[in-house]
ModelCIF file with pLDDT and N, C-alpha, C, O atoms, coordinates in Angstrom:
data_MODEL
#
_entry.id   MODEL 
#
_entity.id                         1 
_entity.type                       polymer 
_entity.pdbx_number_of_molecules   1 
#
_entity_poly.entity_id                      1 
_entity_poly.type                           'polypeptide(L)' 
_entity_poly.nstd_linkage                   no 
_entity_poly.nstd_monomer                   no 
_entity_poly.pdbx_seq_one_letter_code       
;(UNK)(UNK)(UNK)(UNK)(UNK)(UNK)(UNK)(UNK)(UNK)(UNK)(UNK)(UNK)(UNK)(UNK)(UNK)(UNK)
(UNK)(UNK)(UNK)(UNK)(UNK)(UNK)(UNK)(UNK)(UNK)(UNK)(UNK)(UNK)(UNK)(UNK)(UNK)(UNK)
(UNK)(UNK)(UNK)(UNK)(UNK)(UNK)(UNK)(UNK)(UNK)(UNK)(UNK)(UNK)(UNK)(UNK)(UNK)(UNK)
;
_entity_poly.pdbx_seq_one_letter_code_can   XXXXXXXXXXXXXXXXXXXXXXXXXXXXXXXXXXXXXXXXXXXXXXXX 
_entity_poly.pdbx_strand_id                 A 
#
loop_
_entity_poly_seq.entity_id 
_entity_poly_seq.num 
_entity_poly_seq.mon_id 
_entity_poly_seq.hetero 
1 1  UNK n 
1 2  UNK n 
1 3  UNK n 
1 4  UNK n 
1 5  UNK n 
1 6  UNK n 
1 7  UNK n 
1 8  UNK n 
1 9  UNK n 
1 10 UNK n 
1 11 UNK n 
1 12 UNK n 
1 13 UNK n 
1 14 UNK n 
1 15 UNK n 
1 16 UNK n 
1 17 UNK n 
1 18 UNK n 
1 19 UNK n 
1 20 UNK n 
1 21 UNK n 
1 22 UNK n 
1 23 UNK n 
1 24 UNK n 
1 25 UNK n 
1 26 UNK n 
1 27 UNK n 
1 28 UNK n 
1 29 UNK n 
1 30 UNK n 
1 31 UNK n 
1 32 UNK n 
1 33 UNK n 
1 34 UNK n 
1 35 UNK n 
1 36 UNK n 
1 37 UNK n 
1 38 UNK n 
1 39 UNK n 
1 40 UNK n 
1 41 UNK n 
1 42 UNK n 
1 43 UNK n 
1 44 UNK n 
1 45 UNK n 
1 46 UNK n 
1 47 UNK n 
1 48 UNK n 
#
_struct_asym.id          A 
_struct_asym.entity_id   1 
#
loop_
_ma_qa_metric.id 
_ma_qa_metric.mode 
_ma_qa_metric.name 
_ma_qa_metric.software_group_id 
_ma_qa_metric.type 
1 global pLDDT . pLDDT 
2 local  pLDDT . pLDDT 
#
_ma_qa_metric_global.metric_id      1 
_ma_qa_metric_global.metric_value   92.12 
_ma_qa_metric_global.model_id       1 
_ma_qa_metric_global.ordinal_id     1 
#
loop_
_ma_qa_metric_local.label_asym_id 
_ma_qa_metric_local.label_comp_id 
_ma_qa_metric_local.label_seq_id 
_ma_qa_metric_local.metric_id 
_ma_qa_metric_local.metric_value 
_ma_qa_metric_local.model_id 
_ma_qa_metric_local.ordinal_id 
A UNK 1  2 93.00 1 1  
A UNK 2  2 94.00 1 2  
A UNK 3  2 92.00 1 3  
A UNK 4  2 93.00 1 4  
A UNK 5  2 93.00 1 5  
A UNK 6  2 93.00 1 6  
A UNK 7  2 94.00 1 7  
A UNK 8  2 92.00 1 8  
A UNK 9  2 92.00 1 9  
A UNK 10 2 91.00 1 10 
A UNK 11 2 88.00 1 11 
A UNK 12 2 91.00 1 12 
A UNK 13 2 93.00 1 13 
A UNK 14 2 94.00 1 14 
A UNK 15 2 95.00 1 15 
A UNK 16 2 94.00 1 16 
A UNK 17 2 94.00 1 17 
A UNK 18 2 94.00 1 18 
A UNK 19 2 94.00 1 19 
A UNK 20 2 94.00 1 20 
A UNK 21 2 94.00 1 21 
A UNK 22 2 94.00 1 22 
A UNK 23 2 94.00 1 23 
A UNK 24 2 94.00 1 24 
A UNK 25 2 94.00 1 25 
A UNK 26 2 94.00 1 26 
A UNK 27 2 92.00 1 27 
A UNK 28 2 92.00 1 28 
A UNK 29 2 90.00 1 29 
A UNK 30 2 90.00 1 30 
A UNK 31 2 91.00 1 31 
A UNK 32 2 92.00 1 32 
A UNK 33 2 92.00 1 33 
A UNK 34 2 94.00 1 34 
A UNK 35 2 92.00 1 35 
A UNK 36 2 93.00 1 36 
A UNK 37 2 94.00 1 37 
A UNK 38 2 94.00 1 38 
A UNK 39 2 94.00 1 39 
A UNK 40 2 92.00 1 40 
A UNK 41 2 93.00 1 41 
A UNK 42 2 93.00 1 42 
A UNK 43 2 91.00 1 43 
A UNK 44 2 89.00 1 44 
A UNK 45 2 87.00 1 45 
A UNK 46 2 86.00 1 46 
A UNK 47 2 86.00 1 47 
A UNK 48 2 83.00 1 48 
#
loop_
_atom_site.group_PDB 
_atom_site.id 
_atom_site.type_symbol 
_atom_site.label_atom_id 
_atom_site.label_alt_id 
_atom_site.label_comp_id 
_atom_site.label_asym_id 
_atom_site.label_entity_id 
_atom_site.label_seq_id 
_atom_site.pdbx_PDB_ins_code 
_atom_site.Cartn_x 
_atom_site.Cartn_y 
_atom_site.Cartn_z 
_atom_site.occupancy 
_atom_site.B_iso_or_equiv 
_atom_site.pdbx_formal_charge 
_atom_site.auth_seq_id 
_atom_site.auth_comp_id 
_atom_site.auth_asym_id 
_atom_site.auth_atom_id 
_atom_site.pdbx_PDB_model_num 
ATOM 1   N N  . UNK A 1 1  ? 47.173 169.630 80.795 1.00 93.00 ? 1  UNK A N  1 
ATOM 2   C CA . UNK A 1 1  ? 47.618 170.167 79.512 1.00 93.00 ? 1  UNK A CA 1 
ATOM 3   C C  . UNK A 1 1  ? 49.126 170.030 79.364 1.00 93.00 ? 1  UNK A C  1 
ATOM 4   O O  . UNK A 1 1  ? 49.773 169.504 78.458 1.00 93.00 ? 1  UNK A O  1 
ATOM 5   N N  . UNK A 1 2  ? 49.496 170.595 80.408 1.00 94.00 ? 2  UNK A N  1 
ATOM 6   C CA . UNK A 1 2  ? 51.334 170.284 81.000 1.00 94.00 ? 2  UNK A CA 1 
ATOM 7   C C  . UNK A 1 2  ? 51.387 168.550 79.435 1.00 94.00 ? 2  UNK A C  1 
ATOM 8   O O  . UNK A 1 2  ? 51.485 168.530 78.208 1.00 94.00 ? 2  UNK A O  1 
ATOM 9   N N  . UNK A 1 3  ? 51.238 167.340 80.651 1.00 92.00 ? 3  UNK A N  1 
ATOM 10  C CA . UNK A 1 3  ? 51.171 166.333 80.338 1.00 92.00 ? 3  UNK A CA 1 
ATOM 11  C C  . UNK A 1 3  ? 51.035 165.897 79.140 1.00 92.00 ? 3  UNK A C  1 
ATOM 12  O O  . UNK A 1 3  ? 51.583 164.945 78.585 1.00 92.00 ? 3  UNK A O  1 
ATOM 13  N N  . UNK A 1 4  ? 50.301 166.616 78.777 1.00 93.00 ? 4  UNK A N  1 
ATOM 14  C CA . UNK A 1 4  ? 49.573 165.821 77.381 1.00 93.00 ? 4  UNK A CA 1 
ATOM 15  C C  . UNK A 1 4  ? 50.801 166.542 76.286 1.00 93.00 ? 4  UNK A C  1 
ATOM 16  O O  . UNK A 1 4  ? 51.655 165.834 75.754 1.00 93.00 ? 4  UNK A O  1 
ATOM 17  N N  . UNK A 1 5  ? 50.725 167.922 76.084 1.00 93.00 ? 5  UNK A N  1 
ATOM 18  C CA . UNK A 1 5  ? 51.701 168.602 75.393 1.00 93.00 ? 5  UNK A CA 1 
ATOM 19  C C  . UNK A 1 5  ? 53.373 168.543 75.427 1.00 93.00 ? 5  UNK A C  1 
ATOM 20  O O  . UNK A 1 5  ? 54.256 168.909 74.650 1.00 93.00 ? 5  UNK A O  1 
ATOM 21  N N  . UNK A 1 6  ? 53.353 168.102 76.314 1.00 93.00 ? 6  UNK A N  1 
ATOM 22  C CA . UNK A 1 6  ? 55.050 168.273 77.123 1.00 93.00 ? 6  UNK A CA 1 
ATOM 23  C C  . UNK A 1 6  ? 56.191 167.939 76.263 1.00 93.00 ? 6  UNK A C  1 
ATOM 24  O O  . UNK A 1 6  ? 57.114 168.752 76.242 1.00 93.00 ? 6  UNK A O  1 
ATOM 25  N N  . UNK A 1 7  ? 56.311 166.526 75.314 1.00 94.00 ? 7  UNK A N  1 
ATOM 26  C CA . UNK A 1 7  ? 56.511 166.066 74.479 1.00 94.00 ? 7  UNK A CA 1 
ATOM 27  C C  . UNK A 1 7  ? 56.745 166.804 73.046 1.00 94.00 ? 7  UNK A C  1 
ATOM 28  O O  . UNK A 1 7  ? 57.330 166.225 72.130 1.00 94.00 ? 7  UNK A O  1 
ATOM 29  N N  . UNK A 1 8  ? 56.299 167.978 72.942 1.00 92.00 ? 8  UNK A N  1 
ATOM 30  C CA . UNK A 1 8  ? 55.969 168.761 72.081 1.00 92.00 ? 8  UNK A CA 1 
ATOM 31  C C  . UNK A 1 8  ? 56.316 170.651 71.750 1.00 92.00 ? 8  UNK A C  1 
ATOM 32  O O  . UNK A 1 8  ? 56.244 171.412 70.785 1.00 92.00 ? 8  UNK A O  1 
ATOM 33  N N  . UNK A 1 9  ? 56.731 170.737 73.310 1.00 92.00 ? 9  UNK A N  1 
ATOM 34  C CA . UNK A 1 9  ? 57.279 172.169 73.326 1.00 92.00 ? 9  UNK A CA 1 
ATOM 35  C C  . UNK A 1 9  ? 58.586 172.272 72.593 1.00 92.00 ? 9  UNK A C  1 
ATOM 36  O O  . UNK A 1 9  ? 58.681 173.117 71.703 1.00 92.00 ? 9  UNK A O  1 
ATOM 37  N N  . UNK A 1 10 ? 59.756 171.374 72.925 1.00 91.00 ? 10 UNK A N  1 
ATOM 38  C CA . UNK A 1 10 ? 60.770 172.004 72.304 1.00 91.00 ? 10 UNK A CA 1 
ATOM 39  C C  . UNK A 1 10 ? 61.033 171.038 71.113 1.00 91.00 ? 10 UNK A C  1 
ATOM 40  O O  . UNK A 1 10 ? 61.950 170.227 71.252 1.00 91.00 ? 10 UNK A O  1 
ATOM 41  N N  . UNK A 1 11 ? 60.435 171.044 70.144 1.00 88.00 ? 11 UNK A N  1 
ATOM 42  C CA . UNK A 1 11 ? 60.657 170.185 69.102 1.00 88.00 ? 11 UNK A CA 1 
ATOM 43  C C  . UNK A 1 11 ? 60.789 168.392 69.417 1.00 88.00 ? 11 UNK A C  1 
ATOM 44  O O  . UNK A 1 11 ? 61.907 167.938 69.170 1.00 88.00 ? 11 UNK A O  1 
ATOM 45  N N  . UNK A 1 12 ? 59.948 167.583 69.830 1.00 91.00 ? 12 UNK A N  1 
ATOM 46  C CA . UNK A 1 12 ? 60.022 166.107 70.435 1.00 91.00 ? 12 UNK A CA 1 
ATOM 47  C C  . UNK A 1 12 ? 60.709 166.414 71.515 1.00 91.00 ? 12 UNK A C  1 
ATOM 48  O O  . UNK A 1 12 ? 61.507 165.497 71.707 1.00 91.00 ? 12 UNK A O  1 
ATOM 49  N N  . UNK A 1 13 ? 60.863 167.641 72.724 1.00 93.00 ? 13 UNK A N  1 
ATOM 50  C CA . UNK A 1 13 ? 61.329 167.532 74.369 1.00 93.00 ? 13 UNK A CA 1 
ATOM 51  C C  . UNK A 1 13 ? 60.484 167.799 75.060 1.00 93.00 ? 13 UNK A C  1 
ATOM 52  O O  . UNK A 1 13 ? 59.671 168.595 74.589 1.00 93.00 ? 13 UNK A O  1 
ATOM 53  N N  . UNK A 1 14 ? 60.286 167.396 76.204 1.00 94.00 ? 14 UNK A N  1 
ATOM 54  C CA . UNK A 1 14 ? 59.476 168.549 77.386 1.00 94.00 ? 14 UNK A CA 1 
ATOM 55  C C  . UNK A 1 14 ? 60.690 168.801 78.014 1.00 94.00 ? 14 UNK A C  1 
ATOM 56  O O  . UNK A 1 14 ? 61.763 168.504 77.488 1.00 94.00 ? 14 UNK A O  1 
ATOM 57  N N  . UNK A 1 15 ? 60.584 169.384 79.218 1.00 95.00 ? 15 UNK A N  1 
ATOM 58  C CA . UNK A 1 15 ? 61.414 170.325 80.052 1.00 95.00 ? 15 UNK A CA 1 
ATOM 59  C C  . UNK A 1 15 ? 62.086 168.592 80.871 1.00 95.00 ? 15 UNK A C  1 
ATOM 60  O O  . UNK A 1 15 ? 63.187 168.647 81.419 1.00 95.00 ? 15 UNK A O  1 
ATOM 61  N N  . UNK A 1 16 ? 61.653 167.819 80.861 1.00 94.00 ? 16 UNK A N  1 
ATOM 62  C CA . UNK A 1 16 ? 62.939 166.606 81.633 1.00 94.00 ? 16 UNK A CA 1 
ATOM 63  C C  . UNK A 1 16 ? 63.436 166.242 80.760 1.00 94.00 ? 16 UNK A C  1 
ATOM 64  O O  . UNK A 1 16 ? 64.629 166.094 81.027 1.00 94.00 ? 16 UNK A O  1 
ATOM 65  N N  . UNK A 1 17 ? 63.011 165.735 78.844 1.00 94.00 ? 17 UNK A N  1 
ATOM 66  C CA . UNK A 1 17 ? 63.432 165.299 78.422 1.00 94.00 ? 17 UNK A CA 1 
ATOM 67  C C  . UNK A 1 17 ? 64.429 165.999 77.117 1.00 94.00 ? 17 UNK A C  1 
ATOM 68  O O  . UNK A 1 17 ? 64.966 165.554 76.103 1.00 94.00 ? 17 UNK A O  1 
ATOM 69  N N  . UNK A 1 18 ? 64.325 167.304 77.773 1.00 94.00 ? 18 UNK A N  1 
ATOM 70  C CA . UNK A 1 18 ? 65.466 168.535 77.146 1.00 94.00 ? 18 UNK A CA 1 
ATOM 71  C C  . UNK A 1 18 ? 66.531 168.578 78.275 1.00 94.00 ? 18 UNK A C  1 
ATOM 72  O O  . UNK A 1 18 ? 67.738 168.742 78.093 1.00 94.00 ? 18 UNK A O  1 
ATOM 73  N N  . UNK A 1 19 ? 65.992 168.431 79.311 1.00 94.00 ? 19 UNK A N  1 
ATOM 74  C CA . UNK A 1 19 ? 67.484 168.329 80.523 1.00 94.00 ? 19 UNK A CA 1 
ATOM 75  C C  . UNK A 1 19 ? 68.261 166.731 80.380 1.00 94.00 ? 19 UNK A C  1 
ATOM 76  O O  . UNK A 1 19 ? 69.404 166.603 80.820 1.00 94.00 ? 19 UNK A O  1 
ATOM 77  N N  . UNK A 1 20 ? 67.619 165.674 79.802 1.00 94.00 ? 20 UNK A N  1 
ATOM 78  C CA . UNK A 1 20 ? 68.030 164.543 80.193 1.00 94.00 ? 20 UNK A CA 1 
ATOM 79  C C  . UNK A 1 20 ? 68.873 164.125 78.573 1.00 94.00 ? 20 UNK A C  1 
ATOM 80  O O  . UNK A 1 20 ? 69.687 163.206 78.487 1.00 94.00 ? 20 UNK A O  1 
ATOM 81  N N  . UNK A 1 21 ? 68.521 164.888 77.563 1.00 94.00 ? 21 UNK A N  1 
ATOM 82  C CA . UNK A 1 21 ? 69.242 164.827 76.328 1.00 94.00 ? 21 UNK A CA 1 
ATOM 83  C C  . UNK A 1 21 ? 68.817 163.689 75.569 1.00 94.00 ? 21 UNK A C  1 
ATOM 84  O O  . UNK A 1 21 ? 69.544 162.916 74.945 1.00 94.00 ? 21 UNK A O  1 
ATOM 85  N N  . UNK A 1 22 ? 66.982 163.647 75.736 1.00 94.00 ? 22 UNK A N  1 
ATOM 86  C CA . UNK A 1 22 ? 66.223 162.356 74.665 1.00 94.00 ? 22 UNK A CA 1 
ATOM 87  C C  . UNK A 1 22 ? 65.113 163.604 74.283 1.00 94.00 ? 22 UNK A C  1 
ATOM 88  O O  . UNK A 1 22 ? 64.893 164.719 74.754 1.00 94.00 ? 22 UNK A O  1 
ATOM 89  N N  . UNK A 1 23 ? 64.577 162.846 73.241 1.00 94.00 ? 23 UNK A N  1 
ATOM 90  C CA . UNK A 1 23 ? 63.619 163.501 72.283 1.00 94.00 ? 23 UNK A CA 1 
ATOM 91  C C  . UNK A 1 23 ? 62.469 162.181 71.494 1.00 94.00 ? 23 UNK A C  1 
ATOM 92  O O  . UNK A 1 23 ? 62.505 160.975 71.246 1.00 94.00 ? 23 UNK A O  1 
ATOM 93  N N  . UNK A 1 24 ? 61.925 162.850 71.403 1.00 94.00 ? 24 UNK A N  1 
ATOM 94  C CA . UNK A 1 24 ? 60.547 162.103 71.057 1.00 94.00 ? 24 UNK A CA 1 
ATOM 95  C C  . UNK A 1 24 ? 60.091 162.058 69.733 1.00 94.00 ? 24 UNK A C  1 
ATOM 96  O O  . UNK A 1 24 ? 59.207 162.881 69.495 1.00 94.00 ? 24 UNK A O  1 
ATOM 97  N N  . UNK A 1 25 ? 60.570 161.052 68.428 1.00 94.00 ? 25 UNK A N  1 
ATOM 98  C CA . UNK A 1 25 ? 60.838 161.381 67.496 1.00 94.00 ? 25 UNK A CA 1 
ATOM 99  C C  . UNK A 1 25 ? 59.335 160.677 66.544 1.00 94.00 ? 25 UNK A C  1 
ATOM 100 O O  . UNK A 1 25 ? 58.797 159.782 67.196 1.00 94.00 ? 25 UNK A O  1 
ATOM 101 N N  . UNK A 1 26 ? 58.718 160.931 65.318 1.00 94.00 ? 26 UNK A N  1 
ATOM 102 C CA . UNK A 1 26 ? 57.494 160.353 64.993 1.00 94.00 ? 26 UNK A CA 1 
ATOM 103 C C  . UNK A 1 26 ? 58.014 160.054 63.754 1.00 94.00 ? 26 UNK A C  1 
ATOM 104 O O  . UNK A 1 26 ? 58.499 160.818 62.919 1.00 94.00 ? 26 UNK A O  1 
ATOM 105 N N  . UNK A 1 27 ? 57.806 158.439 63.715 1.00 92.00 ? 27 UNK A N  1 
ATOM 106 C CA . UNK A 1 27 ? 58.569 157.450 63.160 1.00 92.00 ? 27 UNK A CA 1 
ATOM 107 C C  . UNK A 1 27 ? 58.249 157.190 61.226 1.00 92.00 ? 27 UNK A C  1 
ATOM 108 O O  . UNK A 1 27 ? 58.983 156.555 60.468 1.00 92.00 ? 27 UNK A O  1 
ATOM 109 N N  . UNK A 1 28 ? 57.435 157.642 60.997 1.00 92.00 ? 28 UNK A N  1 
ATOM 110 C CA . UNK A 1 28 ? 56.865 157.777 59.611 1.00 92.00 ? 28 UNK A CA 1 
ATOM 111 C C  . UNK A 1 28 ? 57.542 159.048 58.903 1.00 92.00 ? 28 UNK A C  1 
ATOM 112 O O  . UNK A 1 28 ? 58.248 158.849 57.914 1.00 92.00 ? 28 UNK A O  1 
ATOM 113 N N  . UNK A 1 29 ? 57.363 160.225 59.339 1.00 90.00 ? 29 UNK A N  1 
ATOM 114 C CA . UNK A 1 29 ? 58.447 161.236 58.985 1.00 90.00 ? 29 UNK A CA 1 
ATOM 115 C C  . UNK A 1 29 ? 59.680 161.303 59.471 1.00 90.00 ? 29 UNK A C  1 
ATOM 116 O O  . UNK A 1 29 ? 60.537 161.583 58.633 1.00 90.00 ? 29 UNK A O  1 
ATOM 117 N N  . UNK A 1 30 ? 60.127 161.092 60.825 1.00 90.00 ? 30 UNK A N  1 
ATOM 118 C CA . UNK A 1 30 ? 61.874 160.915 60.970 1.00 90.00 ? 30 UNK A CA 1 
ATOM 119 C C  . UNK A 1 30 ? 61.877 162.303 61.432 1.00 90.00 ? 30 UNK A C  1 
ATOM 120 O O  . UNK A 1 30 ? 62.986 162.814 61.583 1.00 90.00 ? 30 UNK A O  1 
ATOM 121 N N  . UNK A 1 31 ? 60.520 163.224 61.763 1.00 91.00 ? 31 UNK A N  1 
ATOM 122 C CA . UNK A 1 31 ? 61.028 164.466 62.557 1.00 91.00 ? 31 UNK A CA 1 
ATOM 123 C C  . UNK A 1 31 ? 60.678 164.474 64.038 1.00 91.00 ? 31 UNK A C  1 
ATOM 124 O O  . UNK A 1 31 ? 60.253 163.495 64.652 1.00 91.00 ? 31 UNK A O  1 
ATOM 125 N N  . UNK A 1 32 ? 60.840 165.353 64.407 1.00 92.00 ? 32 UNK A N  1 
ATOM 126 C CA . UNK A 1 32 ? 60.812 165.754 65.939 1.00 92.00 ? 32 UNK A CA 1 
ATOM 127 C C  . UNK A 1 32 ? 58.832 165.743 66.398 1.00 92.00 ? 32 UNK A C  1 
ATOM 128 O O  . UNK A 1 32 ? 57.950 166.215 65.680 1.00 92.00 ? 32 UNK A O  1 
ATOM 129 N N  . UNK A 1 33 ? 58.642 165.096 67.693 1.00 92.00 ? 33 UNK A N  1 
ATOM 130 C CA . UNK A 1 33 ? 57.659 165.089 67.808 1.00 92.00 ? 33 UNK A CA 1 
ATOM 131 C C  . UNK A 1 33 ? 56.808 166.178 67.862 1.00 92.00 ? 33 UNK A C  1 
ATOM 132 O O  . UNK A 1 33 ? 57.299 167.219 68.299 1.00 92.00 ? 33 UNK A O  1 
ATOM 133 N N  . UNK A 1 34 ? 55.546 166.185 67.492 1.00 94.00 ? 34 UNK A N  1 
ATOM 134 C CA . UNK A 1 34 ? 54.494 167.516 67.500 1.00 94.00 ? 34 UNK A CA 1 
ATOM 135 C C  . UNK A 1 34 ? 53.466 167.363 68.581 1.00 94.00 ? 34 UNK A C  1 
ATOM 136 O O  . UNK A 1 34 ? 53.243 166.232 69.013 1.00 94.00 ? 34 UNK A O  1 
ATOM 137 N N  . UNK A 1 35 ? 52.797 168.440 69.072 1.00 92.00 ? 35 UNK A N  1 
ATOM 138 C CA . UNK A 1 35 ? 51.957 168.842 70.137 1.00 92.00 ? 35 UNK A CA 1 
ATOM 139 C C  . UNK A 1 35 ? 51.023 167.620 69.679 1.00 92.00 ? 35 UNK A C  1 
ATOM 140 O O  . UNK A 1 35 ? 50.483 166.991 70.589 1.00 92.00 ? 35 UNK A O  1 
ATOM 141 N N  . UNK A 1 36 ? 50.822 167.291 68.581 1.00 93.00 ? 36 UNK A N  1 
ATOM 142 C CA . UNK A 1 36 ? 49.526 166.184 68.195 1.00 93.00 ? 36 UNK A CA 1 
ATOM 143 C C  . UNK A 1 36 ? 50.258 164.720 68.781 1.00 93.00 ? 36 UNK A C  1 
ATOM 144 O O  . UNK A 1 36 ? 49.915 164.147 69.815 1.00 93.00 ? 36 UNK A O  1 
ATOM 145 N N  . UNK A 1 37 ? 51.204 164.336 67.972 1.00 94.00 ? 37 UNK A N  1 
ATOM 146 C CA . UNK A 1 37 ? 51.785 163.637 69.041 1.00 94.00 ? 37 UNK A CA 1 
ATOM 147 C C  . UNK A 1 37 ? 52.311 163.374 70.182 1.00 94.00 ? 37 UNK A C  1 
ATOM 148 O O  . UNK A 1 37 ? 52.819 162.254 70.145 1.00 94.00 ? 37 UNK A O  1 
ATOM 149 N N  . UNK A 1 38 ? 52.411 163.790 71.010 1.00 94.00 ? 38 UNK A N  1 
ATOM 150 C CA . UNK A 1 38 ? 52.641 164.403 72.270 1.00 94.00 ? 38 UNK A CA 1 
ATOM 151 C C  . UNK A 1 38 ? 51.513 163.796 72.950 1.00 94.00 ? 38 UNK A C  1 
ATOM 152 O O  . UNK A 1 38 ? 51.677 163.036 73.905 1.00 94.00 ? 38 UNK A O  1 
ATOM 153 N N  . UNK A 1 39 ? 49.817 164.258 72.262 1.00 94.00 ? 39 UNK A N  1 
ATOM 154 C CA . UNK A 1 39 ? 49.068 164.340 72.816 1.00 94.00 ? 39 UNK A CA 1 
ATOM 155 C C  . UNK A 1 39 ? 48.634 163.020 72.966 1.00 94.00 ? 39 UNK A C  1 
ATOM 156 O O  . UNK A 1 39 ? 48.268 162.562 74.049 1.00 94.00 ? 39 UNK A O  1 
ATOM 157 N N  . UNK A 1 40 ? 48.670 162.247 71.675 1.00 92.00 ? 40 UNK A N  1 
ATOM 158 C CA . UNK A 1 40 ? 48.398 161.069 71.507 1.00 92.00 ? 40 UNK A CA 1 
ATOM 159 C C  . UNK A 1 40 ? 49.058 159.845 72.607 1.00 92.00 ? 40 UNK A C  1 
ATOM 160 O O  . UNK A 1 40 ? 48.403 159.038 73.265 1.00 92.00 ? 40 UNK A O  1 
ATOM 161 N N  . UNK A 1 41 ? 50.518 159.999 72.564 1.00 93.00 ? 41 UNK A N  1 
ATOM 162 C CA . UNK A 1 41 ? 51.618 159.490 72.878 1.00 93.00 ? 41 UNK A CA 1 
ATOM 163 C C  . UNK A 1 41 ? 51.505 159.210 74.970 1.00 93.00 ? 41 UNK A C  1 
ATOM 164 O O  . UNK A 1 41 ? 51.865 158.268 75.676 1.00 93.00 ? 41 UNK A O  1 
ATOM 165 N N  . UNK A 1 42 ? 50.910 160.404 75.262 1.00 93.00 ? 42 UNK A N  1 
ATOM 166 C CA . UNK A 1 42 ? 50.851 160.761 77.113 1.00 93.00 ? 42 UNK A CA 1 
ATOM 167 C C  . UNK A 1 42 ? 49.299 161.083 77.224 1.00 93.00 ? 42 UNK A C  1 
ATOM 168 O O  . UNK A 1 42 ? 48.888 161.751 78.173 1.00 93.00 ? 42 UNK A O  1 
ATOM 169 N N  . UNK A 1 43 ? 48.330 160.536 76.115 1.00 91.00 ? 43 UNK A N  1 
ATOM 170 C CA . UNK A 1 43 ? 47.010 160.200 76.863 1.00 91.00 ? 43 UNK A CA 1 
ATOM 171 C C  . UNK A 1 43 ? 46.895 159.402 77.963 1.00 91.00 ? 43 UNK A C  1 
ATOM 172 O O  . UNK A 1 43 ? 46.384 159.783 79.017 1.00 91.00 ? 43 UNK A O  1 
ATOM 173 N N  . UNK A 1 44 ? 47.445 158.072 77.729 1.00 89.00 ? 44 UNK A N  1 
ATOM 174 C CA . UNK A 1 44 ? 47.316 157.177 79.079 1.00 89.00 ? 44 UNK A CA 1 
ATOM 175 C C  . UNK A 1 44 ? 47.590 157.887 80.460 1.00 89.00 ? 44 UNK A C  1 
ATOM 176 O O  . UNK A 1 44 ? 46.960 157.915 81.517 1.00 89.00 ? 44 UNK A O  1 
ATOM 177 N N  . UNK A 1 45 ? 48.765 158.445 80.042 1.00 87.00 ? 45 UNK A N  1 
ATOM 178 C CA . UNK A 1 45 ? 49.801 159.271 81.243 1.00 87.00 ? 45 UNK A CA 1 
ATOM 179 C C  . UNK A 1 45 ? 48.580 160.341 81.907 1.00 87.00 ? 45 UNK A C  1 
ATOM 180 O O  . UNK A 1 45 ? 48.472 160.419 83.131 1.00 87.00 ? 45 UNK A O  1 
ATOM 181 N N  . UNK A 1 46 ? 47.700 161.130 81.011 1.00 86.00 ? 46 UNK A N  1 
ATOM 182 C CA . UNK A 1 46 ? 47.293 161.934 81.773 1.00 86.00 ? 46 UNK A CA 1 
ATOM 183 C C  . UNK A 1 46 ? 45.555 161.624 82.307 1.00 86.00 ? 46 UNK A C  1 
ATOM 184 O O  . UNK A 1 46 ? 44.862 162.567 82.688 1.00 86.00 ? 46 UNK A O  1 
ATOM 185 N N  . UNK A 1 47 ? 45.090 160.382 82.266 1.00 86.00 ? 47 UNK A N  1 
ATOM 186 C CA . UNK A 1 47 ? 44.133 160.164 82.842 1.00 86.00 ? 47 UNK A CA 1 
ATOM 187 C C  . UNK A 1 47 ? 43.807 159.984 84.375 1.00 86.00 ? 47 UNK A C  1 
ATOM 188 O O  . UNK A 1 47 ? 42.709 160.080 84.925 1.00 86.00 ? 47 UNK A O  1 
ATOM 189 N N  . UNK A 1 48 ? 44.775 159.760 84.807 1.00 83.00 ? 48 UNK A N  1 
ATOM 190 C CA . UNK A 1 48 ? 45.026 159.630 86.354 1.00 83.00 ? 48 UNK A CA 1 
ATOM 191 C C  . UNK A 1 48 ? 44.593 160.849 86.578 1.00 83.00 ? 48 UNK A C  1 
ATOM 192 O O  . UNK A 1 48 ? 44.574 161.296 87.725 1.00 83.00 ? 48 UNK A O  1 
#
């Protein structure tokens, strides 16, 4: 759940990519990524 959401807690950050100063932005609106994207985005990531 971590994984899939992560992308999505702090407005397009997870917790490395709020320490590392990138964000995850969804390209049709120009806002900050959402838990839906997030989810979409780190499916691959969380099948392992």
């Amino acid at each position: 759940l971590y994984i899939l959401l992560a992308d999505g807690i702090f407005e397009g950050q997870s917790i490395g990519k709020k320490i590392f100063g990138i964000r995850v932005v969804h390209l049709p609106t120009r806002s900050p990524g959402r838990k839906r994207d997030s989810t979409l985005r780190n499916a691959p990531l969380a099948l392992p």
